[in-house]
PDB file of N, CA and C in Angstrom:
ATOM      1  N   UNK A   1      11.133  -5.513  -1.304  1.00  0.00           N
ATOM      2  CA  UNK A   1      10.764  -4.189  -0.860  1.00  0.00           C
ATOM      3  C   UNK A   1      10.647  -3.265  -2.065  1.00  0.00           C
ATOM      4  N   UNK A   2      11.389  -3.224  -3.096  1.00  0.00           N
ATOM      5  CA  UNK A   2      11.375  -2.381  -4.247  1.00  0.00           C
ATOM      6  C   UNK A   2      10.401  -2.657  -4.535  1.00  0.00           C
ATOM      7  N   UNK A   3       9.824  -4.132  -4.813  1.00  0.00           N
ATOM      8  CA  UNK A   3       8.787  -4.395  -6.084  1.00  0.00           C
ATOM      9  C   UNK A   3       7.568  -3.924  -5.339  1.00  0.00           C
ATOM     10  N   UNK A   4       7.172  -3.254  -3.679  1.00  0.00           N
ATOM     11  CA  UNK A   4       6.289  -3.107  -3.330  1.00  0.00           C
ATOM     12  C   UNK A   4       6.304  -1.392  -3.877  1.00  0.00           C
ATOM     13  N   UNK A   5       7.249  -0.720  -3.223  1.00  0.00           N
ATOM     14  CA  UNK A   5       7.452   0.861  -3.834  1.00  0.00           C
ATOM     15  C   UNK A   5       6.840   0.952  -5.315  1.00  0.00           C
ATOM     16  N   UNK A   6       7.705   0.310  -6.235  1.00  0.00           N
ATOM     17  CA  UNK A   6       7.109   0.112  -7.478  1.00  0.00           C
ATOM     18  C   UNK A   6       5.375  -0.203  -7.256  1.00  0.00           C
ATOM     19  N   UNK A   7       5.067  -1.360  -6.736  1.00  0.00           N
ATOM     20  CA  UNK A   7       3.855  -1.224  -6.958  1.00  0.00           C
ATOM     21  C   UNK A   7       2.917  -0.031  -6.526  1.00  0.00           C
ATOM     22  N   UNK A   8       3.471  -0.006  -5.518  1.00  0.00           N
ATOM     23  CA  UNK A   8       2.704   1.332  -5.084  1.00  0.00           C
ATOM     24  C   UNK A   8       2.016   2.335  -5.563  1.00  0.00           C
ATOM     25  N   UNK A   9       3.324   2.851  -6.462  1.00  0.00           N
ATOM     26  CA  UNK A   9       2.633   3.162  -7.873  1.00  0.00           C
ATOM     27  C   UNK A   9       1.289   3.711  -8.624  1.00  0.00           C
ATOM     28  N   UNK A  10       0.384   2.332  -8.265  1.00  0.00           N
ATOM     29  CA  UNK A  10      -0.190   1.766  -9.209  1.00  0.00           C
ATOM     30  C   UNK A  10      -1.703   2.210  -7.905  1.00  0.00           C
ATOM     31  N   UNK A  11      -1.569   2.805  -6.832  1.00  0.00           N
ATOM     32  CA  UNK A  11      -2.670   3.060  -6.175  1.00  0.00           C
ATOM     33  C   UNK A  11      -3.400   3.818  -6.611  1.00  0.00           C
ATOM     34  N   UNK A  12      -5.190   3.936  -6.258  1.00  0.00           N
ATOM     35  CA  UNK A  12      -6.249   4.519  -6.641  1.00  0.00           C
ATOM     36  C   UNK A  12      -5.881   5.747  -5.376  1.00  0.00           C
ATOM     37  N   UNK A  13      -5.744   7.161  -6.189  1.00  0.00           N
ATOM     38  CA  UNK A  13      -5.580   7.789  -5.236  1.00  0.00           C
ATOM     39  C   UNK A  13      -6.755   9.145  -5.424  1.00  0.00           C
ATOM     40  N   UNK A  14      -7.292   9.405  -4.283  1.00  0.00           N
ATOM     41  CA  UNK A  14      -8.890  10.397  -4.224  1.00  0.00           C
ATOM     42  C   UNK A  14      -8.769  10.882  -3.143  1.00  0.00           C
ATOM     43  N   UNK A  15      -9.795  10.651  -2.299  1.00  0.00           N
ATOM     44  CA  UNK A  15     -10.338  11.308  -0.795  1.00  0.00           C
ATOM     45  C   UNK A  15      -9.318  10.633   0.206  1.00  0.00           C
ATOM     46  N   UNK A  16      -8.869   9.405  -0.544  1.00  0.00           N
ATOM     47  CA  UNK A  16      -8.028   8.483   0.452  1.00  0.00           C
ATOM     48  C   UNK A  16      -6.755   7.486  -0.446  1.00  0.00           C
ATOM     49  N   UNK A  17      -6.218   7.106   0.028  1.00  0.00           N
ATOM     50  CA  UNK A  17      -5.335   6.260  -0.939  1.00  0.00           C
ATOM     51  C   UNK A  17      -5.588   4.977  -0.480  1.00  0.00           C
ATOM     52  N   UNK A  18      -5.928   4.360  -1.766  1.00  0.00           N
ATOM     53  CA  UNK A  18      -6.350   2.849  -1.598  1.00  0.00           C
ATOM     54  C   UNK A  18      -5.199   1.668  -1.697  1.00  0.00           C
ATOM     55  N   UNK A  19      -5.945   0.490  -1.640  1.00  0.00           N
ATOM     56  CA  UNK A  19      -4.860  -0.858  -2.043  1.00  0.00           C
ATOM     57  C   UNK A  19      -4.203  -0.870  -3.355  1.00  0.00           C
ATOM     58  N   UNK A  20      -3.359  -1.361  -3.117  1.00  0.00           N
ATOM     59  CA  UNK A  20      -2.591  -1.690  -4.342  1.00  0.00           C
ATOM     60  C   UNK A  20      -3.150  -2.543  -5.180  1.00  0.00           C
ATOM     61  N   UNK A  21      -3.894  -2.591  -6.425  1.00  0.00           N
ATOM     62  CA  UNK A  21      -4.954  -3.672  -6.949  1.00  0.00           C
ATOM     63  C   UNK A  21      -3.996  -4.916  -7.449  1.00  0.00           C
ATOM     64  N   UNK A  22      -4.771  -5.990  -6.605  1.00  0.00           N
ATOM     65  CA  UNK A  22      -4.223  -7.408  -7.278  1.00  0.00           C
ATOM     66  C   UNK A  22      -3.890  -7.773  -8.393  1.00  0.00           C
ATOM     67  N   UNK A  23      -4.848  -6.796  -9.253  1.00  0.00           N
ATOM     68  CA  UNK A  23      -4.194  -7.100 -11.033  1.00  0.00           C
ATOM     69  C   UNK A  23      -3.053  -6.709 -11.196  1.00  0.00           C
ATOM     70  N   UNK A  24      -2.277  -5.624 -10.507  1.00  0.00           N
ATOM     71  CA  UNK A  24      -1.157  -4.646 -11.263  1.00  0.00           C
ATOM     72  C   UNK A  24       0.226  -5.971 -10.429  1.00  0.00           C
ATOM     73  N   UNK A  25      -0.472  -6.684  -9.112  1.00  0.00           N
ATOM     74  CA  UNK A  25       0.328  -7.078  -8.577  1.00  0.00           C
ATOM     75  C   UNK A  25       0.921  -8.489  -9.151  1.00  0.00           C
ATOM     76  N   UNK A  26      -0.452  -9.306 -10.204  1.00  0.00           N
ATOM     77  CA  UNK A  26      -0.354 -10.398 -10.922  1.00  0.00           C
ATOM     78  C   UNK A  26       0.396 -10.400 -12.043  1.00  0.00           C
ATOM     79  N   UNK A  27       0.352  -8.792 -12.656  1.00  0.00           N
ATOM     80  CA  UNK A  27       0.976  -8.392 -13.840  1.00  0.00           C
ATOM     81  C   UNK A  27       2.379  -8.321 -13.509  1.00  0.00           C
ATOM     82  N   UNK A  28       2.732  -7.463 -12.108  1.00  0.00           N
ATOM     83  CA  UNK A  28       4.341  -7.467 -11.852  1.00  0.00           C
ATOM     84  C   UNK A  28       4.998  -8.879 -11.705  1.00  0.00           C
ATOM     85  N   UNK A  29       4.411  -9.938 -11.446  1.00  0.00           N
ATOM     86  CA  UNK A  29       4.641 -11.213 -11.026  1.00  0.00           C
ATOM     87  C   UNK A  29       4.736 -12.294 -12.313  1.00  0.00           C
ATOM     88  N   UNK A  30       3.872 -11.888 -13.363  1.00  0.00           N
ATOM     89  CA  UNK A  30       3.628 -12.788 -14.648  1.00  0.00           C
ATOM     90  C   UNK A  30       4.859 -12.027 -15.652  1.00  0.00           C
ATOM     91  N   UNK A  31       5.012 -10.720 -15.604  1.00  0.00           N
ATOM     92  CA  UNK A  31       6.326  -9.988 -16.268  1.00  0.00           C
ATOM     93  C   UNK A  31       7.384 -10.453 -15.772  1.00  0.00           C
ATOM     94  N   UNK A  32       7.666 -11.218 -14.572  1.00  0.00           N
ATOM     95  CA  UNK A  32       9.129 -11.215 -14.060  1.00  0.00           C
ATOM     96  C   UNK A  32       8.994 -13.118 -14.258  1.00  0.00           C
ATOM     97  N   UNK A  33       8.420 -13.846 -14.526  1.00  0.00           N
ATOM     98  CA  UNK A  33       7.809 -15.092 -14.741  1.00  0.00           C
ATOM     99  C   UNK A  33       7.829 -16.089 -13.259  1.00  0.00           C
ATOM    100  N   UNK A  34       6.936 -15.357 -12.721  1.00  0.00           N
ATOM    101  CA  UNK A  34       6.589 -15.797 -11.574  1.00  0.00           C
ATOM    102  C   UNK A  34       5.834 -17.604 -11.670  1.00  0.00           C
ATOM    103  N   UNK A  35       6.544 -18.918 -11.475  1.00  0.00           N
ATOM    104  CA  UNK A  35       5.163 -19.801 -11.301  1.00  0.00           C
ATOM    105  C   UNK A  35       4.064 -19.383 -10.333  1.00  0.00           C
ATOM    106  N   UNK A  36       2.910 -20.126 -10.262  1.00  0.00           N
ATOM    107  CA  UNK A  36       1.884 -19.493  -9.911  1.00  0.00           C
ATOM    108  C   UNK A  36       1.961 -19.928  -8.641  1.00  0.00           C
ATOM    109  N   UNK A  37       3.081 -20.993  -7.706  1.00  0.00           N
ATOM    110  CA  UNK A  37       3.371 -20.525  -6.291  1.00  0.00           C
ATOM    111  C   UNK A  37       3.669 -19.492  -5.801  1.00  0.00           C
ATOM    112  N   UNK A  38       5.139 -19.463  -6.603  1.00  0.00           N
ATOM    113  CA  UNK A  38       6.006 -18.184  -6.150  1.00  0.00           C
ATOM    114  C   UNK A  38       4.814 -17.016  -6.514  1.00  0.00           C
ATOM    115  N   UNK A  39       3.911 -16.925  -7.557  1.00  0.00           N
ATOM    116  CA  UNK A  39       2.708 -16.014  -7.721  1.00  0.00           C
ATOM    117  C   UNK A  39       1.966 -15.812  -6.503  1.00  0.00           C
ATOM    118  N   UNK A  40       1.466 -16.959  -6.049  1.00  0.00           N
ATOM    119  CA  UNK A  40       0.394 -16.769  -4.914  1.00  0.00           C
ATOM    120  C   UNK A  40       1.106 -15.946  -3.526  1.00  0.00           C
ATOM    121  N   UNK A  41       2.658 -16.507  -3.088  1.00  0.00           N
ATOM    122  CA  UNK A  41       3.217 -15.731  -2.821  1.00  0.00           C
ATOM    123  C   UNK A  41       3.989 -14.741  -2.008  1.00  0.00           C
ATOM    124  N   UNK A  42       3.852 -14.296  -3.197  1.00  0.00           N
ATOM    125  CA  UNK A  42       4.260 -13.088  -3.897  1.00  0.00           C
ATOM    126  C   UNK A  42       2.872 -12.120  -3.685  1.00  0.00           C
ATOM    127  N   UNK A  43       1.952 -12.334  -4.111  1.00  0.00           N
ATOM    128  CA  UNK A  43       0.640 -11.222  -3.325  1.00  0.00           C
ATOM    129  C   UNK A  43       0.403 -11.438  -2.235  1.00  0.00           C
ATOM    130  N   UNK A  44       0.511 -12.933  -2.077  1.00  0.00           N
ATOM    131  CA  UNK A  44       0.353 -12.576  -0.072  1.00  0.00           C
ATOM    132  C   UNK A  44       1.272 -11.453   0.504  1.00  0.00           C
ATOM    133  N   UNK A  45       2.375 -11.213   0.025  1.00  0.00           N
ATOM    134  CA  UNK A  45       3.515 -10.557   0.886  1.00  0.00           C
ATOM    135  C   UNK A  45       3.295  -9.179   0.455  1.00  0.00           C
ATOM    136  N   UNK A  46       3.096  -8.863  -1.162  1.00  0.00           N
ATOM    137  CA  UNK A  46       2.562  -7.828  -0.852  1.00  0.00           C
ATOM    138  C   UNK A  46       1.207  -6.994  -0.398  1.00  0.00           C
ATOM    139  N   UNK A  47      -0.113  -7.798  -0.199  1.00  0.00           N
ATOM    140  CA  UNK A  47      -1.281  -7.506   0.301  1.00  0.00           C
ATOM    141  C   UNK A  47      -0.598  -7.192   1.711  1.00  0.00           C
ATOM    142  N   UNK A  48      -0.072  -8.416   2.381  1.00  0.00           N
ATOM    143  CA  UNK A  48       0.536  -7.782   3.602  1.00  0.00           C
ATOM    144  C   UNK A  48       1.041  -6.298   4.066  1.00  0.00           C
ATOM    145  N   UNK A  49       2.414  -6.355   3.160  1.00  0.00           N
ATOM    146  CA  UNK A  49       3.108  -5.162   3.558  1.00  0.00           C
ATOM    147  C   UNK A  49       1.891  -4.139   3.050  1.00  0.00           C
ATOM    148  N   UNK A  50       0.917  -4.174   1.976  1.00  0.00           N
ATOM    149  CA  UNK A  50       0.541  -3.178   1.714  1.00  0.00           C
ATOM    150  C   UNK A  50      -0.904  -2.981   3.211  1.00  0.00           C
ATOM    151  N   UNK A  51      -1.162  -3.398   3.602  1.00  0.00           N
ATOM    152  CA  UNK A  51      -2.080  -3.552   4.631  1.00  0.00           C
ATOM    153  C   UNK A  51      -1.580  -2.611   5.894  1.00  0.00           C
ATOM    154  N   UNK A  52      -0.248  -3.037   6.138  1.00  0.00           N
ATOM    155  CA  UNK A  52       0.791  -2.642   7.419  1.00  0.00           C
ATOM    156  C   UNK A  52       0.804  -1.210   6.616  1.00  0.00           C
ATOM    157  N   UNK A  53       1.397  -0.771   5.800  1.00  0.00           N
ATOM    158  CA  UNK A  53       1.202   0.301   5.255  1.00  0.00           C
ATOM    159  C   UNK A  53       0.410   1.317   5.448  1.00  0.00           C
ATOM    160  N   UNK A  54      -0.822   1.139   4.948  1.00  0.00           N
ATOM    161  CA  UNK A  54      -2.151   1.666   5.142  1.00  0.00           C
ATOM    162  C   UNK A  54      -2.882   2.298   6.193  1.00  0.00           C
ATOM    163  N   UNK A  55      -2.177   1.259   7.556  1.00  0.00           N
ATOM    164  CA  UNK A  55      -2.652   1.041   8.871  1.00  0.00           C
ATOM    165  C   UNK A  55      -1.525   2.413   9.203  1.00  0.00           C
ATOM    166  N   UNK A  56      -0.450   2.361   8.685  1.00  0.00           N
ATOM    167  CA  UNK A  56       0.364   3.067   9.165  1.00  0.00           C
ATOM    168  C   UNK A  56      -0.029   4.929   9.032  1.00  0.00           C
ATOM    169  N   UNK A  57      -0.056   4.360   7.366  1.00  0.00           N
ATOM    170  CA  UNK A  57      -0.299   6.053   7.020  1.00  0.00           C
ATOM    171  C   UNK A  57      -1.881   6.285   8.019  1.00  0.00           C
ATOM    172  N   UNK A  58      -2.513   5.595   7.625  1.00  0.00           N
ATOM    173  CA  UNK A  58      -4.058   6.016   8.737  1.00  0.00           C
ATOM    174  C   UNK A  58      -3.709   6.740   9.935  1.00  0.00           C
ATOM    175  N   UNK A  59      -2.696   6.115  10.404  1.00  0.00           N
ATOM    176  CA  UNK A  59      -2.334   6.449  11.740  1.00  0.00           C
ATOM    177  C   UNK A  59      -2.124   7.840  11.801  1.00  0.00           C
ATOM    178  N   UNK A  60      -0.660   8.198  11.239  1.00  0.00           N
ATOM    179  CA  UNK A  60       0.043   9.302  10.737  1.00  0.00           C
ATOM    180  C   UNK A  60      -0.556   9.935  10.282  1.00  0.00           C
ATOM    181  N   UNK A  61      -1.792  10.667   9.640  1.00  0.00           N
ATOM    182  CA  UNK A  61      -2.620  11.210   9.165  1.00  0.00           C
ATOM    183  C   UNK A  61      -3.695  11.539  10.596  1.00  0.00           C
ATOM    184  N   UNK A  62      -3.511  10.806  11.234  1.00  0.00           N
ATOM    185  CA  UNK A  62      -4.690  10.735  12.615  1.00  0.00           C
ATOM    186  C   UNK A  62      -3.760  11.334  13.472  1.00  0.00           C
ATOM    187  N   UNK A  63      -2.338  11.118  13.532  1.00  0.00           N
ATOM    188  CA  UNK A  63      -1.417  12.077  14.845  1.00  0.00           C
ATOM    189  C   UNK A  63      -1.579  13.537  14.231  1.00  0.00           C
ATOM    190  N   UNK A  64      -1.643  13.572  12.755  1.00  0.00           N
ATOM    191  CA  UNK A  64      -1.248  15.075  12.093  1.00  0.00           C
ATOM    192  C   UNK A  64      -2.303  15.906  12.532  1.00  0.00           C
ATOM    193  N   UNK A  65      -3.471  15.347  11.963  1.00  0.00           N
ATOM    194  CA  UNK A  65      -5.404  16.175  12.865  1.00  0.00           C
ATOM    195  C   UNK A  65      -4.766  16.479  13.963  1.00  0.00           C
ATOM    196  N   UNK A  66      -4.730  15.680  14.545  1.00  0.00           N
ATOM    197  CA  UNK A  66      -4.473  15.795  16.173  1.00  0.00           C
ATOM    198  C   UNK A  66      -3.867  17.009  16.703  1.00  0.00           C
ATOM    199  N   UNK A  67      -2.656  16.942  15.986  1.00  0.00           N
ATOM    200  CA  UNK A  67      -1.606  18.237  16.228  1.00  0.00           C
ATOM    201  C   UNK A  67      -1.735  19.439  15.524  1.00  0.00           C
ATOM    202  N   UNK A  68      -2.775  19.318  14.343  1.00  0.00           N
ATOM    203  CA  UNK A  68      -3.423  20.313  13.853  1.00  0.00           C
ATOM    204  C   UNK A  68      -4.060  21.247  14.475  1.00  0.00           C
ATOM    205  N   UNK A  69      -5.227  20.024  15.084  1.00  0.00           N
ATOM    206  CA  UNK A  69      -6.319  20.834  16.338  1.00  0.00           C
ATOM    207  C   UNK A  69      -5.631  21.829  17.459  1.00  0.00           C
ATOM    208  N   UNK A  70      -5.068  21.106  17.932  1.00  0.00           N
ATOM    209  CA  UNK A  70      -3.878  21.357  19.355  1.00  0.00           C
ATOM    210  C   UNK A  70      -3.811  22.852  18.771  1.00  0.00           C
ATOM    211  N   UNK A  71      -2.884  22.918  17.739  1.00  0.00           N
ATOM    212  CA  UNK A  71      -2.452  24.260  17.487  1.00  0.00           C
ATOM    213  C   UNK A  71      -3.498  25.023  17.316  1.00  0.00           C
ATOM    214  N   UNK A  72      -4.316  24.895  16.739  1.00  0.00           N
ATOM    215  CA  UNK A  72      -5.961  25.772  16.606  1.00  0.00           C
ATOM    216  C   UNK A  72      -6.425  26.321  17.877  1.00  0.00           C
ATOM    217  N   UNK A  73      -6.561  25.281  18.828  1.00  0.00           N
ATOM    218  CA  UNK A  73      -7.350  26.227  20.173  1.00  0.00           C
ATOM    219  C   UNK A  73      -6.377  26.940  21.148  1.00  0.00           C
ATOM    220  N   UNK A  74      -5.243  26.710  20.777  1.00  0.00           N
ATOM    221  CA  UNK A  74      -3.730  27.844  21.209  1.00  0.00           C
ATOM    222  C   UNK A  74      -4.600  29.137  21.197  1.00  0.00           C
TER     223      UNK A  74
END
């Protein structure tokens, strides 16, 4: 769970906040001397959590509009 926070990090952030890029995730994995199982993984789990993530904040960002609006036509 840390090493995902940490990666996190490392997101392209603009109009939207993006994935966590596979390079920064190969680099956290080749620094800690990951073999290239425990490598492969090791990005599956975090592409995962970072996916569930994403889906999440999307969400949460979509209840906030929501309750934004609401208050507007009050």
């Amino acid at each position: 769970m840390g090493a995902f926070w940490e990666l996190s990090t490392e997101r392209a952030i603009g109009f939207s906040v993006g994935q966590i890029p596979v390079s920064k995730i190969e680099e956290y994995g080749e620094r800690r001397g990951y073999d290239p199982i425990t490598l492969n993984i090791f990005k599956q789990m975090i592409r995962t959590m970072d996916a569930a993530y994403l889906t999440w904040l999307t969400n949460e960002r979509e209840k906030k509009a929501k309750t934004k609006n609401r208050k507007r036509k009050r």
